[in-house]
Each structure stands twice: as C-alpha cells, then as structure tokens.
Protein backbone atom coordinates (compact mmCIF):
# COMPACT_ATOMS: atom_id res chain seq x y z
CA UNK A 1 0.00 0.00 0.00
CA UNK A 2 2.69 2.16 0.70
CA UNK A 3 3.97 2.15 -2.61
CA UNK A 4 0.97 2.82 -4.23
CA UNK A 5 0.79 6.00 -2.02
CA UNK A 6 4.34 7.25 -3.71
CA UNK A 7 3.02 6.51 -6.95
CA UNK A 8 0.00 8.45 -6.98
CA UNK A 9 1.10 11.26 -4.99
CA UNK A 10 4.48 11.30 -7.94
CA UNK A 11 2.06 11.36 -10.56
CA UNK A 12 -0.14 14.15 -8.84
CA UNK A 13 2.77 16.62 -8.40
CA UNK A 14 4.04 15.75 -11.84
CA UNK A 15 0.65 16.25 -13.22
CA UNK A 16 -0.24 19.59 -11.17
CA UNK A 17 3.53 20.90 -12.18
CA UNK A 18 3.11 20.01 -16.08
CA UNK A 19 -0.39 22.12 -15.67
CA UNK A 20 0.66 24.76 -14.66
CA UNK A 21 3.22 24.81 -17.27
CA UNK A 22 0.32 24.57 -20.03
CA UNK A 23 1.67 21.33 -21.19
CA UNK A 24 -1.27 18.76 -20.89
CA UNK A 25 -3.94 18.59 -23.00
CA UNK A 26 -7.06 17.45 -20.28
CA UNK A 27 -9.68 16.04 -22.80
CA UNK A 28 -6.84 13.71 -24.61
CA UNK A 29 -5.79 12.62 -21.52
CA UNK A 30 -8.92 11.81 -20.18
CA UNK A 31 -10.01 9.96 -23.26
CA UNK A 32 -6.69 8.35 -22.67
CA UNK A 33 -6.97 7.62 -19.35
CA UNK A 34 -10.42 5.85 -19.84
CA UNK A 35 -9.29 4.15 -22.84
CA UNK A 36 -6.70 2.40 -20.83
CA UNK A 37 -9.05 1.58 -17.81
CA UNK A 38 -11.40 -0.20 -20.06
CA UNK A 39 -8.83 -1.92 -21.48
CA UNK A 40 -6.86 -2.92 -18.37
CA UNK A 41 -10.29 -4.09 -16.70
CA UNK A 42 -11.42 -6.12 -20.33
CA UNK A 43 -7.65 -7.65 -19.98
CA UNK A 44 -7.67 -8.64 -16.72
CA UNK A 45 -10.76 -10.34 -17.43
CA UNK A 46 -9.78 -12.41 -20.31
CA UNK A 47 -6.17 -13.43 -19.07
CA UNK A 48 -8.73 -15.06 -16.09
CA UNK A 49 -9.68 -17.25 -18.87
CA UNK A 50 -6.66 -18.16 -20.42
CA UNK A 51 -4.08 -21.07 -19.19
CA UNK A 52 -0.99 -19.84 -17.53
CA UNK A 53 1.26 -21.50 -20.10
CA UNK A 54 -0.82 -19.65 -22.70
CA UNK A 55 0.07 -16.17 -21.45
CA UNK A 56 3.66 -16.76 -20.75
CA UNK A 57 3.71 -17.93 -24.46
CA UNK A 58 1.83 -14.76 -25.62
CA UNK A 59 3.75 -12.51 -23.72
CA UNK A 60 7.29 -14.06 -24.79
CA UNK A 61 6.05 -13.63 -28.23
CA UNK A 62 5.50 -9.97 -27.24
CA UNK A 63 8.83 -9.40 -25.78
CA UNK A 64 10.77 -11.09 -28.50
CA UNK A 65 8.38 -8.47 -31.44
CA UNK A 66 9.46 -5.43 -29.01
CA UNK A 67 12.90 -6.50 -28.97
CA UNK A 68 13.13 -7.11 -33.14
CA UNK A 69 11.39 -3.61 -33.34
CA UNK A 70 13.76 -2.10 -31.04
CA UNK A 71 16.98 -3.78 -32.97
CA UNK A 72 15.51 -2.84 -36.71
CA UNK A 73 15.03 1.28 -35.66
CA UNK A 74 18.30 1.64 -33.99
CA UNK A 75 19.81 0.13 -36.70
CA UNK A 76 18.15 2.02 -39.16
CA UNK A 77 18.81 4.76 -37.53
CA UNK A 78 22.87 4.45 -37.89
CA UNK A 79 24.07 5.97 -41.20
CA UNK A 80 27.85 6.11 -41.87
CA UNK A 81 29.19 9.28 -41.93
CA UNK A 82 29.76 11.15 -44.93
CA UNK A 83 33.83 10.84 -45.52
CA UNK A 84 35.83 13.78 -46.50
CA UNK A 85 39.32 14.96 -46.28
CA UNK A 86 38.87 18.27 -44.03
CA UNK A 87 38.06 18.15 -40.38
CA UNK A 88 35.01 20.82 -40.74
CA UNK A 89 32.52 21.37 -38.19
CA UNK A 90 29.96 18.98 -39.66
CA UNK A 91 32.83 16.03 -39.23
CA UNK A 92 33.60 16.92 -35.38
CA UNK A 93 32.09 14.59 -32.82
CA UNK A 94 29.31 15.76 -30.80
C-alpha cells in the first residue's frame, strides 16, 4: 500500500507541475486515461480465462516483437558518416 501511495502522490505533483506549465492537453488525456481503464479491466478479465502456459507464451512472443522492433530502428537509424578529407565542423564529434 505504501507504494501505491508514492506513486500516486508522484504522478499528482508531476501532473499539477506540467499544468501549470500549459503542457497537458485534459480532454486527450482523459479519453486516454479511460481508454486504458477499459482496457486494463477487459484484460484482466480475459487473461482469467486463459491457461498460464498460454500467457507466458503470448507474452514471450511480445517481448521477442518489441525487442526485433527495437533492434531494426536503432539500426536504421545508424548511417555512416559522410567521408571527407577536411576536419570541418559537420565532421567533429558531438
């Protein structure tokens, strides 16, 4: 229980600080919000049905399509640099 206190009382000052700065949009993140309730509730529901093995199999599946995601956009992401023969600003490490 106590943990649940830090969490919500974290979110709270995160969320009343991020107000104030005008950076949350309140109808999105209500939709949000209830979105993920319904889903979290509907979830919790069906995983009641399902066989243990069954889950652990669907959630390995998952973490192994997160991980491949993960490994194909950093990799994308890497270009080589462009080689030339001056040391100009664009060839300086950041």
């Amino acid at each position: 229980m106590g943990s649940l206190v830090v969490v919500i009382s974290g979110a709270i000052s995160g969320l009343v600080s991020h107000l104030r700065g005008r950076h949350v949009r309140s109808g999105i993140g209500v939709v949000f919000g209830a979105l993920g309730t319904g889903g979290a509730v509907l979830a919790a529901d069906v995983s009641g049905l399902l066989d243990d093995a069954v889950l652990l199999t669907l959630f390995s599946a998952l973490l192994v399509v997160v991980a491949a995601t993960t490994i194909v956009k950093n990799t994308r992401r890497r270009s080589p640099r462009p080689s030339s023969n001056h040391d100009g600003p664009e060839n300086r490490p950041v």
